[in-house]
N, C-alpha and C. Protein backbone atom coordinates (compact mmCIF):
# COMPACT_ATOMS: atom_id res chain seq x y z
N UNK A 1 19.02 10.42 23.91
CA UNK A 1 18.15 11.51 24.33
C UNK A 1 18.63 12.79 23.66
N UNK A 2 18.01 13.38 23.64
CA UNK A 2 18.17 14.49 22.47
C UNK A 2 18.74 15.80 23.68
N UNK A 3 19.27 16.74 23.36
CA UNK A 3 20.11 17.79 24.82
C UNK A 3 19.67 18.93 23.88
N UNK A 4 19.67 18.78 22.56
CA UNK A 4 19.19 20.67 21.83
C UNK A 4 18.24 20.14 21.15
N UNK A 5 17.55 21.14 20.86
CA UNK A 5 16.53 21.15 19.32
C UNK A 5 17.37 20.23 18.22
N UNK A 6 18.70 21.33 18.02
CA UNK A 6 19.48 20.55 16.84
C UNK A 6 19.55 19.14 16.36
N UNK A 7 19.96 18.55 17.68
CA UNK A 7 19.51 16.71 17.99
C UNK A 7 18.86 16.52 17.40
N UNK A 8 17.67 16.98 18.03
CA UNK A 8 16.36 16.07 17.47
C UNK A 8 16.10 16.60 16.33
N UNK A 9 16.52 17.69 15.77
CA UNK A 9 16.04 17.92 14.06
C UNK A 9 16.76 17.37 13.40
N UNK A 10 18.24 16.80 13.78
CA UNK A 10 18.87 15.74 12.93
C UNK A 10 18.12 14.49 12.74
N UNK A 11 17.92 14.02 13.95
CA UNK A 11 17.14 12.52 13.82
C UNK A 11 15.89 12.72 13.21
N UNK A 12 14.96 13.83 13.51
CA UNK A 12 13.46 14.05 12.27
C UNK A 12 14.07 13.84 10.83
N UNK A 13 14.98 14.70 10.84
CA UNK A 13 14.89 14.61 9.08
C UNK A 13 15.56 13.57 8.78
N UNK A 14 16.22 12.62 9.26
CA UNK A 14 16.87 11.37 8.68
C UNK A 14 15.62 10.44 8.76
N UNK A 15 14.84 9.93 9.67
CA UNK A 15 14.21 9.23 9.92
C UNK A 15 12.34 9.50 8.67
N UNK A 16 12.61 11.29 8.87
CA UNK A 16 11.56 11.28 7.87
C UNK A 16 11.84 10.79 6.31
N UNK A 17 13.19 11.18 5.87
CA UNK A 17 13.71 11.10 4.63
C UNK A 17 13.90 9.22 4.39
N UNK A 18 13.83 8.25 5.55
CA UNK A 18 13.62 7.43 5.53
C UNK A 18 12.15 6.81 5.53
N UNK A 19 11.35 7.30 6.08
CA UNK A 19 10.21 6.96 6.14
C UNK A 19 9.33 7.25 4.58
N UNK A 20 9.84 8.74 4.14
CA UNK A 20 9.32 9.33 2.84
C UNK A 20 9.64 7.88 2.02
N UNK A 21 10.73 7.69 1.61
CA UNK A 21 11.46 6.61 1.17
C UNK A 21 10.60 5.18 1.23
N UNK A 22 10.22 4.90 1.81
CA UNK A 22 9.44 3.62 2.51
C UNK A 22 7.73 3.93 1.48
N UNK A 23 6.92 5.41 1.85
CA UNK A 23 5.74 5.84 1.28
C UNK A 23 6.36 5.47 -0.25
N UNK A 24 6.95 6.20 -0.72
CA UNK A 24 7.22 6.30 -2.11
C UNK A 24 7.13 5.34 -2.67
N UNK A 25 7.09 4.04 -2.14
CA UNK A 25 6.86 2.68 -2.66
C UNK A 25 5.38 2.12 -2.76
N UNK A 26 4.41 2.87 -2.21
CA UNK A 26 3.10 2.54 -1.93
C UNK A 26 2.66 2.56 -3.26
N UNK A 27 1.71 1.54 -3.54
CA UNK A 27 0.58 1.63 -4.88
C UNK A 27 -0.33 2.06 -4.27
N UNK A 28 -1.44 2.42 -5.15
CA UNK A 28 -3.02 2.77 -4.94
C UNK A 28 -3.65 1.60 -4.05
N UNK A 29 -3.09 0.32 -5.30
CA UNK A 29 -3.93 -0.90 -5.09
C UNK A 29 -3.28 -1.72 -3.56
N UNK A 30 -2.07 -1.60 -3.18
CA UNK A 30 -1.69 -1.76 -2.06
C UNK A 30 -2.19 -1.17 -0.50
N UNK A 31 -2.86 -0.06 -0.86
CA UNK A 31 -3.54 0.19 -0.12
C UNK A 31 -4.32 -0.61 0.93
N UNK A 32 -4.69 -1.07 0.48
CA UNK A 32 -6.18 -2.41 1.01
C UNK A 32 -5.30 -3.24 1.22
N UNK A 33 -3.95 -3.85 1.45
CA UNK A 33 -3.84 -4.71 2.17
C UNK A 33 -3.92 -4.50 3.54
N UNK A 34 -4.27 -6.09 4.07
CA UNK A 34 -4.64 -6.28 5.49
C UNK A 34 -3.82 -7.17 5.99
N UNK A 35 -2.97 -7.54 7.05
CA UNK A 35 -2.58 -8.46 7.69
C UNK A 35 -3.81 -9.90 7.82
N UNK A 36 -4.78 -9.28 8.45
CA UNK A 36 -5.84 -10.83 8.67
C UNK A 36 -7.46 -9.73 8.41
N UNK A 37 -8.42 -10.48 8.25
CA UNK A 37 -9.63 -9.59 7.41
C UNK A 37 -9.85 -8.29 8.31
N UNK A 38 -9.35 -8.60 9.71
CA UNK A 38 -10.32 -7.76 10.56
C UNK A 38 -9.64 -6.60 10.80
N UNK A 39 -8.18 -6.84 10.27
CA UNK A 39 -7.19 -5.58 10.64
C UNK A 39 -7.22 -4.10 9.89
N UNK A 40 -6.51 -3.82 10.31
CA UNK A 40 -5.94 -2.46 9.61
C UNK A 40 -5.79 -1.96 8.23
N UNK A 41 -5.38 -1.50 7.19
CA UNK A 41 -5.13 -1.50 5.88
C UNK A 41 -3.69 -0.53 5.79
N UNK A 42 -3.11 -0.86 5.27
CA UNK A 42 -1.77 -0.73 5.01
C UNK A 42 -2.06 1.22 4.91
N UNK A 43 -2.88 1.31 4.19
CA UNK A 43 -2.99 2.79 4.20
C UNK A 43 -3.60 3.50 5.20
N UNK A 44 -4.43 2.66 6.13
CA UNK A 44 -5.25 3.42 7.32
C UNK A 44 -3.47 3.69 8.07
N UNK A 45 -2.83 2.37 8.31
CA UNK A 45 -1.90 2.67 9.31
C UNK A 45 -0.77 3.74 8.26
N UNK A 46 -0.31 3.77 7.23
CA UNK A 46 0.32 4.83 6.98
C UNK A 46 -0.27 6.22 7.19
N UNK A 47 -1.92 6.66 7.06
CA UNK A 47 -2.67 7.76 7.09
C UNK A 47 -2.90 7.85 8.63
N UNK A 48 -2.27 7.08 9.38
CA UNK A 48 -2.48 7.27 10.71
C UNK A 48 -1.31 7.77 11.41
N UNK A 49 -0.50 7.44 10.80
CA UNK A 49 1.04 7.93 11.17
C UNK A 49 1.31 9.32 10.92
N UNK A 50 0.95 9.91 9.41
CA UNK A 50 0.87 10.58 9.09
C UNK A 50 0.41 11.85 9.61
N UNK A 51 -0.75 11.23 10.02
CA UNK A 51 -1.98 12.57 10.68
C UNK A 51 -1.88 12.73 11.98
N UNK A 52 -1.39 11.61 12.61
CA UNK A 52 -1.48 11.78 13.58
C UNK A 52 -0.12 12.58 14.43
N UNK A 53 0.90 12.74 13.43
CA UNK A 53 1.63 13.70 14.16
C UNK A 53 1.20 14.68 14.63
N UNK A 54 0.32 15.36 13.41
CA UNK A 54 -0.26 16.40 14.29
C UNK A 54 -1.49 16.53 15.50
N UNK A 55 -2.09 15.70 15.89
CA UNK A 55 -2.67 15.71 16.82
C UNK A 55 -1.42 15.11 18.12
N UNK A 56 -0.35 14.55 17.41
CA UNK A 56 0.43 14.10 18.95
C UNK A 56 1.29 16.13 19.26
N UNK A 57 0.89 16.31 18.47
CA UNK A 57 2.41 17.69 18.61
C UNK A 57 1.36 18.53 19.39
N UNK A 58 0.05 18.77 18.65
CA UNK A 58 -1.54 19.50 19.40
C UNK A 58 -1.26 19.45 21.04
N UNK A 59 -1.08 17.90 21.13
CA UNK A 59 -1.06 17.46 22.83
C UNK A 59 -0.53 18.20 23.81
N UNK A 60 0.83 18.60 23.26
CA UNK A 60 1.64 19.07 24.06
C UNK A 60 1.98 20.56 23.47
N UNK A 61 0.89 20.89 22.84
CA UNK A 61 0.85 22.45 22.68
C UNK A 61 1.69 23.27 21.71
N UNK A 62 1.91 22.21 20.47
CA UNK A 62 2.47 22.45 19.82
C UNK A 62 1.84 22.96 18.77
N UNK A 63 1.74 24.32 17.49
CA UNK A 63 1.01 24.82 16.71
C UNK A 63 1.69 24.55 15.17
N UNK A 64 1.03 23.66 14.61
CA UNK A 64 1.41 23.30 13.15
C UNK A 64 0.46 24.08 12.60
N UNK A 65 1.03 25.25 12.03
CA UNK A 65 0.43 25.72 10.97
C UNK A 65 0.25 25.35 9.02
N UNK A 66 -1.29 25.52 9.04
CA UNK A 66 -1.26 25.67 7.38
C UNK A 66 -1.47 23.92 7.09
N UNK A 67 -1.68 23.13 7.39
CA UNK A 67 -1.85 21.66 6.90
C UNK A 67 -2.82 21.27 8.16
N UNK A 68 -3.87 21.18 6.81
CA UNK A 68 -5.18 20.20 7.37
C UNK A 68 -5.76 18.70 7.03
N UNK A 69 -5.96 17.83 8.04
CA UNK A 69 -6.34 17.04 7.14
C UNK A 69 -7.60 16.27 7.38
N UNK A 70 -7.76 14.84 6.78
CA UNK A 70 -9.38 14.35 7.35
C UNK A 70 -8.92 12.90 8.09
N UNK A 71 -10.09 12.72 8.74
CA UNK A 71 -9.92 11.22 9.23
C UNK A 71 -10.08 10.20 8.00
N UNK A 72 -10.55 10.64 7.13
CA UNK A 72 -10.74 9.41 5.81
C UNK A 72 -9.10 8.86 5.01
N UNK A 73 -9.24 8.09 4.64
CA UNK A 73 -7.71 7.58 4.48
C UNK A 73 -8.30 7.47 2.68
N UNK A 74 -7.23 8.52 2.36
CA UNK A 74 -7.32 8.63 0.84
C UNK A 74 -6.63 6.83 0.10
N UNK A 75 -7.70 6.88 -1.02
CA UNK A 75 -6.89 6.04 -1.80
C UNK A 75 -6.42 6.23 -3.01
N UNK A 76 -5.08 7.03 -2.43
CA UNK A 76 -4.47 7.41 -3.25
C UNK A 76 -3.01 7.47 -2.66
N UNK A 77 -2.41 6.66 -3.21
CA UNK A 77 -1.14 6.96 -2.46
C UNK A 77 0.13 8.10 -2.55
N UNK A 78 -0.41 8.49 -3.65
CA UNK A 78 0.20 9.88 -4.20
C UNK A 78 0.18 11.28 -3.20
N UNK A 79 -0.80 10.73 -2.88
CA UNK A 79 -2.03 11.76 -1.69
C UNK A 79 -1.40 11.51 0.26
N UNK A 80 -1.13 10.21 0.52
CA UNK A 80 -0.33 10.03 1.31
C UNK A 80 0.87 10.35 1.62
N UNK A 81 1.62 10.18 -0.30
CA UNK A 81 3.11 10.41 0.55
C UNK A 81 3.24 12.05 0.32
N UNK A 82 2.12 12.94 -0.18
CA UNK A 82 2.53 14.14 -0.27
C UNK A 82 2.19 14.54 1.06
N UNK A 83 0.97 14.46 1.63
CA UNK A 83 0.62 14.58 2.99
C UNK A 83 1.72 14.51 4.45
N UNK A 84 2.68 13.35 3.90
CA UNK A 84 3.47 13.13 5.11
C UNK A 84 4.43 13.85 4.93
N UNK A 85 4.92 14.23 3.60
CA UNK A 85 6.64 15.13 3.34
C UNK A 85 6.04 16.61 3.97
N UNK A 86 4.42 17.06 3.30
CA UNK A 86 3.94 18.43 4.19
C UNK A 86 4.34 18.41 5.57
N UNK A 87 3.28 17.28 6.66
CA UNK A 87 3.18 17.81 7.60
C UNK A 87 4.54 17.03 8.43
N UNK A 88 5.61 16.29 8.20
CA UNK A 88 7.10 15.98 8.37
C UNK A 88 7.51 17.08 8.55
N UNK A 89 7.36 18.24 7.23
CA UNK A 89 8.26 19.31 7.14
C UNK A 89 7.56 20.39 8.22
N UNK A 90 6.63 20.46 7.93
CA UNK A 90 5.94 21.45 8.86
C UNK A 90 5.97 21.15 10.40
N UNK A 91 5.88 20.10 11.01
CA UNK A 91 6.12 19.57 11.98
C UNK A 91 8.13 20.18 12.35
N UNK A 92 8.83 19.48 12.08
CA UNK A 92 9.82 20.26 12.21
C UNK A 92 10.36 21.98 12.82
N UNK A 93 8.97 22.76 11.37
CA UNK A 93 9.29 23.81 11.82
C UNK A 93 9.29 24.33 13.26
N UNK A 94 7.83 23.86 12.89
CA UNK A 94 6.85 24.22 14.37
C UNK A 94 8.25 23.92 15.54
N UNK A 95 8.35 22.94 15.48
CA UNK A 95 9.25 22.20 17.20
C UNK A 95 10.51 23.22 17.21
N UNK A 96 10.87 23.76 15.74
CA UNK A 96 12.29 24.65 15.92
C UNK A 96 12.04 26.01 16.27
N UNK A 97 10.53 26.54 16.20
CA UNK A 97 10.35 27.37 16.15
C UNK A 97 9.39 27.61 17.38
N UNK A 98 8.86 26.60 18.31
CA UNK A 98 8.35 26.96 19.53
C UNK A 98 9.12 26.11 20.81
N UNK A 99 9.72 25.59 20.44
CA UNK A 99 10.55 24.74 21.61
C UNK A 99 11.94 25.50 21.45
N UNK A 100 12.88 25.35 23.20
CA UNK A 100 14.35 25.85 22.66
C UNK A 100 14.69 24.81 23.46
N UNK A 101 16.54 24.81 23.20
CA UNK A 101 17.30 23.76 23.49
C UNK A 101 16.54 23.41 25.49
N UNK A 102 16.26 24.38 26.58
CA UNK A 102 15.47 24.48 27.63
C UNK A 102 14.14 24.01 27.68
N UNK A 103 13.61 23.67 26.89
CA UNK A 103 12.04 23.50 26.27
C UNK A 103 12.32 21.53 26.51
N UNK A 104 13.51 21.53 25.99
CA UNK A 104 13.38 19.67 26.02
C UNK A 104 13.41 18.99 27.80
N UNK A 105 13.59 19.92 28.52
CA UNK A 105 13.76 19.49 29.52
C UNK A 105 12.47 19.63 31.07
N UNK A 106 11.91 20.53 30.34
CA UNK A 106 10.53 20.46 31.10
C UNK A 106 9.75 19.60 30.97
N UNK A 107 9.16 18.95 31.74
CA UNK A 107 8.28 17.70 32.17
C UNK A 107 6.88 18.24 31.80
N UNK A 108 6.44 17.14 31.27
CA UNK A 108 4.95 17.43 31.11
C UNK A 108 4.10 16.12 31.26
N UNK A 109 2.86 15.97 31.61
CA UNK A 109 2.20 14.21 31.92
C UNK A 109 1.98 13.64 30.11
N UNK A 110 2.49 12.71 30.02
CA UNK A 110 2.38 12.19 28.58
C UNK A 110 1.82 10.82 28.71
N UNK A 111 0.53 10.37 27.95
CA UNK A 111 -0.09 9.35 28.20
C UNK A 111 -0.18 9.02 29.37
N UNK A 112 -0.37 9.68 30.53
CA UNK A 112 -0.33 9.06 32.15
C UNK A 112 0.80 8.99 33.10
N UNK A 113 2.01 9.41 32.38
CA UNK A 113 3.26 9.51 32.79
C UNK A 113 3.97 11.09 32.69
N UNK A 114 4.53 11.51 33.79
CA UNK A 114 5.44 12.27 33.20
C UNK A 114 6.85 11.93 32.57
N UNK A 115 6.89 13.05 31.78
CA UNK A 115 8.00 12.76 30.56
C UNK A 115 8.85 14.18 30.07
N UNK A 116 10.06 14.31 30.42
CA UNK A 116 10.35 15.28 29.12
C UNK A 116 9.57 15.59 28.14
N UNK A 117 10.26 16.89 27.48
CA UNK A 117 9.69 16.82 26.27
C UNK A 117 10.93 16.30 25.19
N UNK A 118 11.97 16.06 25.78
CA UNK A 118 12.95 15.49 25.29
C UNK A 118 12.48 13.61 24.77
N UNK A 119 11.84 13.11 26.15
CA UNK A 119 11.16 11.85 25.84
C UNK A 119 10.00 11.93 24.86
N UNK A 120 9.48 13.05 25.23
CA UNK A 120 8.25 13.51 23.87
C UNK A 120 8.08 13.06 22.74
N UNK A 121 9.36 13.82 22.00
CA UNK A 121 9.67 13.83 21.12
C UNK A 121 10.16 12.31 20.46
N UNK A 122 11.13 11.89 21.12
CA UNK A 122 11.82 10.80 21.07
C UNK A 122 10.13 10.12 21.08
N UNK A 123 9.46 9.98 21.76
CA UNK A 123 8.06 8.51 21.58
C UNK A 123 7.67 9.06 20.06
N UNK A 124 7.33 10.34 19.50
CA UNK A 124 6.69 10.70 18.59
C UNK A 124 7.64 9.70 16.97
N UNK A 125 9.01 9.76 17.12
CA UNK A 125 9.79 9.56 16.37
C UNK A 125 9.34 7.42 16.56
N UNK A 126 9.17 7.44 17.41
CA UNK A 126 9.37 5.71 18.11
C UNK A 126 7.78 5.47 17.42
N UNK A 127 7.08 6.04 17.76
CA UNK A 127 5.87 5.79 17.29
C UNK A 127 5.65 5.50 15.67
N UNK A 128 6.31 6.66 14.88
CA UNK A 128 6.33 6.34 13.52
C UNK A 128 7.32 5.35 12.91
N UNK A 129 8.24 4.74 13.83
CA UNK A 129 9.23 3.92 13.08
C UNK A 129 8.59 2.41 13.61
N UNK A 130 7.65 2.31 14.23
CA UNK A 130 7.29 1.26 15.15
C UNK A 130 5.75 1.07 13.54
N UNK A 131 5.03 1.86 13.05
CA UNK A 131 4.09 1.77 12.37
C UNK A 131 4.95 1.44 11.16
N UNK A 132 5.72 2.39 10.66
CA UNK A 132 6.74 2.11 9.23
C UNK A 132 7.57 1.05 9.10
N UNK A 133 7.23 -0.01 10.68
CA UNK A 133 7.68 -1.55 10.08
C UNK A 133 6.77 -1.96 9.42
N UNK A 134 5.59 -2.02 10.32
CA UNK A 134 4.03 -2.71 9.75
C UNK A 134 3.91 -2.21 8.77
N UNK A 135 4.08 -0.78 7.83
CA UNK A 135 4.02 -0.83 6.65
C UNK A 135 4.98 -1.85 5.33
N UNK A 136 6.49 -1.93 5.86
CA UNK A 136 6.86 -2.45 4.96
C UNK A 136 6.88 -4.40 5.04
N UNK A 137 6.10 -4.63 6.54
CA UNK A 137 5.68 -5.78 5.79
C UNK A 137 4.63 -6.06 5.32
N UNK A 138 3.26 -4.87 5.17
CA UNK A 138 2.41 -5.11 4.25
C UNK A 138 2.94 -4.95 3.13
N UNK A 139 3.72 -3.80 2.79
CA UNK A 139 4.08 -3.86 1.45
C UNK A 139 4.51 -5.08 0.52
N UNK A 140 5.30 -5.80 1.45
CA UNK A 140 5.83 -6.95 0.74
C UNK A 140 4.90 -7.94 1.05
N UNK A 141 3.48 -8.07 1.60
CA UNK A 141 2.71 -9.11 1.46
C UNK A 141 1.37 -8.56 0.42
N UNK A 142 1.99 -7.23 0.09
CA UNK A 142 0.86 -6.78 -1.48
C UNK A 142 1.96 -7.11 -2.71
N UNK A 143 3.02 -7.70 -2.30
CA UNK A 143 4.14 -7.93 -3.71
C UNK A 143 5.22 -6.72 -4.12
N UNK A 144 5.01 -5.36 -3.16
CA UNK A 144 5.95 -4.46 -3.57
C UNK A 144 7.71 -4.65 -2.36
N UNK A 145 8.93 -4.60 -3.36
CA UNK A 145 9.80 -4.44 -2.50
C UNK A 145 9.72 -3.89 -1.54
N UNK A 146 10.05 -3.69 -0.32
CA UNK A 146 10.08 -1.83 0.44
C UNK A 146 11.44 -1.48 0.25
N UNK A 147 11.64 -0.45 1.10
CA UNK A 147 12.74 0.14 0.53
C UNK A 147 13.74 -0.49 2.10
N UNK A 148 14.91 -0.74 1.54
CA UNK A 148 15.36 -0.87 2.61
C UNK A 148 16.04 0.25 3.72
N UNK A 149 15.31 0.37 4.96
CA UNK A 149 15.23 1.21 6.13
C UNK A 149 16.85 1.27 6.29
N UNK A 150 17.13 0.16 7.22
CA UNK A 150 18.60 -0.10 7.95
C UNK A 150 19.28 -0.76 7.43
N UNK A 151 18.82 -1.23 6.24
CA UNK A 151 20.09 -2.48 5.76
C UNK A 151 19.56 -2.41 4.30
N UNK A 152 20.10 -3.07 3.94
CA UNK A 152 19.50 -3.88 2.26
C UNK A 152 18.37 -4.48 2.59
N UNK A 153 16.98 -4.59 1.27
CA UNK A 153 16.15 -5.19 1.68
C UNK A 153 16.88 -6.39 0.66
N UNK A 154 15.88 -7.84 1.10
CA UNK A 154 16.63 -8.63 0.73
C UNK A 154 16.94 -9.05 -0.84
N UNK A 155 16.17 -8.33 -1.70
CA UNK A 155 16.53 -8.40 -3.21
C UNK A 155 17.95 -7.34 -3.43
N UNK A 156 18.46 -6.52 -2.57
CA UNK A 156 19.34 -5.50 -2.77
C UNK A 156 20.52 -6.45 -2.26
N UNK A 157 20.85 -7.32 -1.49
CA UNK A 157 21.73 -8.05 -0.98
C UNK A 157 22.54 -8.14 -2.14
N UNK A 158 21.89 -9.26 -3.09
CA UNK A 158 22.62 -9.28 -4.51
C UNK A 158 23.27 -8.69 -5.49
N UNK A 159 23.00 -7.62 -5.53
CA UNK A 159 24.57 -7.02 -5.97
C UNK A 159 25.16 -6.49 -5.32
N UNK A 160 25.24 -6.82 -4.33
CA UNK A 160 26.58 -6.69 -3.18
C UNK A 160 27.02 -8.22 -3.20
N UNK A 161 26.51 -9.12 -3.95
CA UNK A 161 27.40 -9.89 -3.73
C UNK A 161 27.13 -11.32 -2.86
N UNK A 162 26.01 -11.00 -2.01
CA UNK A 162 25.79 -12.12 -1.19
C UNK A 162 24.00 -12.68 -1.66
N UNK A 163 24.36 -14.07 -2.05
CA UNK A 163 22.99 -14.27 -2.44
C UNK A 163 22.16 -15.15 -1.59
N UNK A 164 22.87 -15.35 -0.21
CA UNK A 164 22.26 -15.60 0.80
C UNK A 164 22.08 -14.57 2.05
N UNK A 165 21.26 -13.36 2.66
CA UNK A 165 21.86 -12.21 3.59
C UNK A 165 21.75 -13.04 4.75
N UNK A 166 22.12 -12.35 5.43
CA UNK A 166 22.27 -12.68 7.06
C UNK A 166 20.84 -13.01 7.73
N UNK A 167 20.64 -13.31 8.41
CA UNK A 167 19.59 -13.11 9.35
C UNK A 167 19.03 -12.56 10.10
């Protein structure tokens, strides 16, 4: 649980600089993958992650200035991962600059529940690392490595040495 701003701007920017990391691997043509016909597209759910920070930060009265965007999911992935390093960074500001270390601890109703804004925050972060799996196993069912998040992905194992990884 996060106790200052500081906290949680450590864990944003590691987790974004991980996530950026993950986009940066996207093709155009990867885009359009789908898990099964009826699902999602690898880029709706990255352009959803994306955008939708700012309508989750909106919720709870949070003001991201200067970055707009559309419900249409560009195909362009160039266009995605610039979109998310904007409103990542801008997002940040905003929370350092209208929330204080006292701010995490007021309750507010979140999805039907009350919650910190300490828990707030923390779902907002859970939310994008929970979608930025489903991205990197579309990625690797359009043929691109992803990048590895928490560990080696499994072509990186090998030059470390082990040409079988763990499980």
């Amino acid at each position: 649980m996060y106790i200052t701003i500081a906290d949680f701007s450590r864990e944003w920017n590691w987790e974004a600089t991980l996530t950026q990391k993950v986009l940066d691997g996207l093709t155009d043509d990867s885009l359009n993958q789908k898990v099964y016909p009826e699902g999602r597209t690898l880029g709706r759910i990255a352009w959803h992650f994306t955008t939708n920070i700012l309508d989750y930060l909106a919720h709870f009265d949070l003001k991201v200035e200067g970055i707009g965007h559309t419900k249409d999911v560009p195909t362009s992935a160039k266009e995605i991962v610039e979109a998310f390093e904007k409103i990542s960074s801008s997002a940040i500001k905003a929370i350092e600059q209208q929330w204080t270390d006292e701010s995490l601890q007021e309750v507010q109703m979140a999805f039907g529940r009350e919650e910190t804004n300490a828990q707030i925050l923390m779902g907002l972060i859970k939310h994008i690392i929970h979608h930025r799996g489903q991205v990197t196993i579309l990625m690797r069912q359009a043929g691109i490595k992803p990048f590895g998040v928490y560990g080696p992905s499994k072509e990186d194992w090998i030059p470390l040495g082990v040409e079988n990884p763990p499980l």
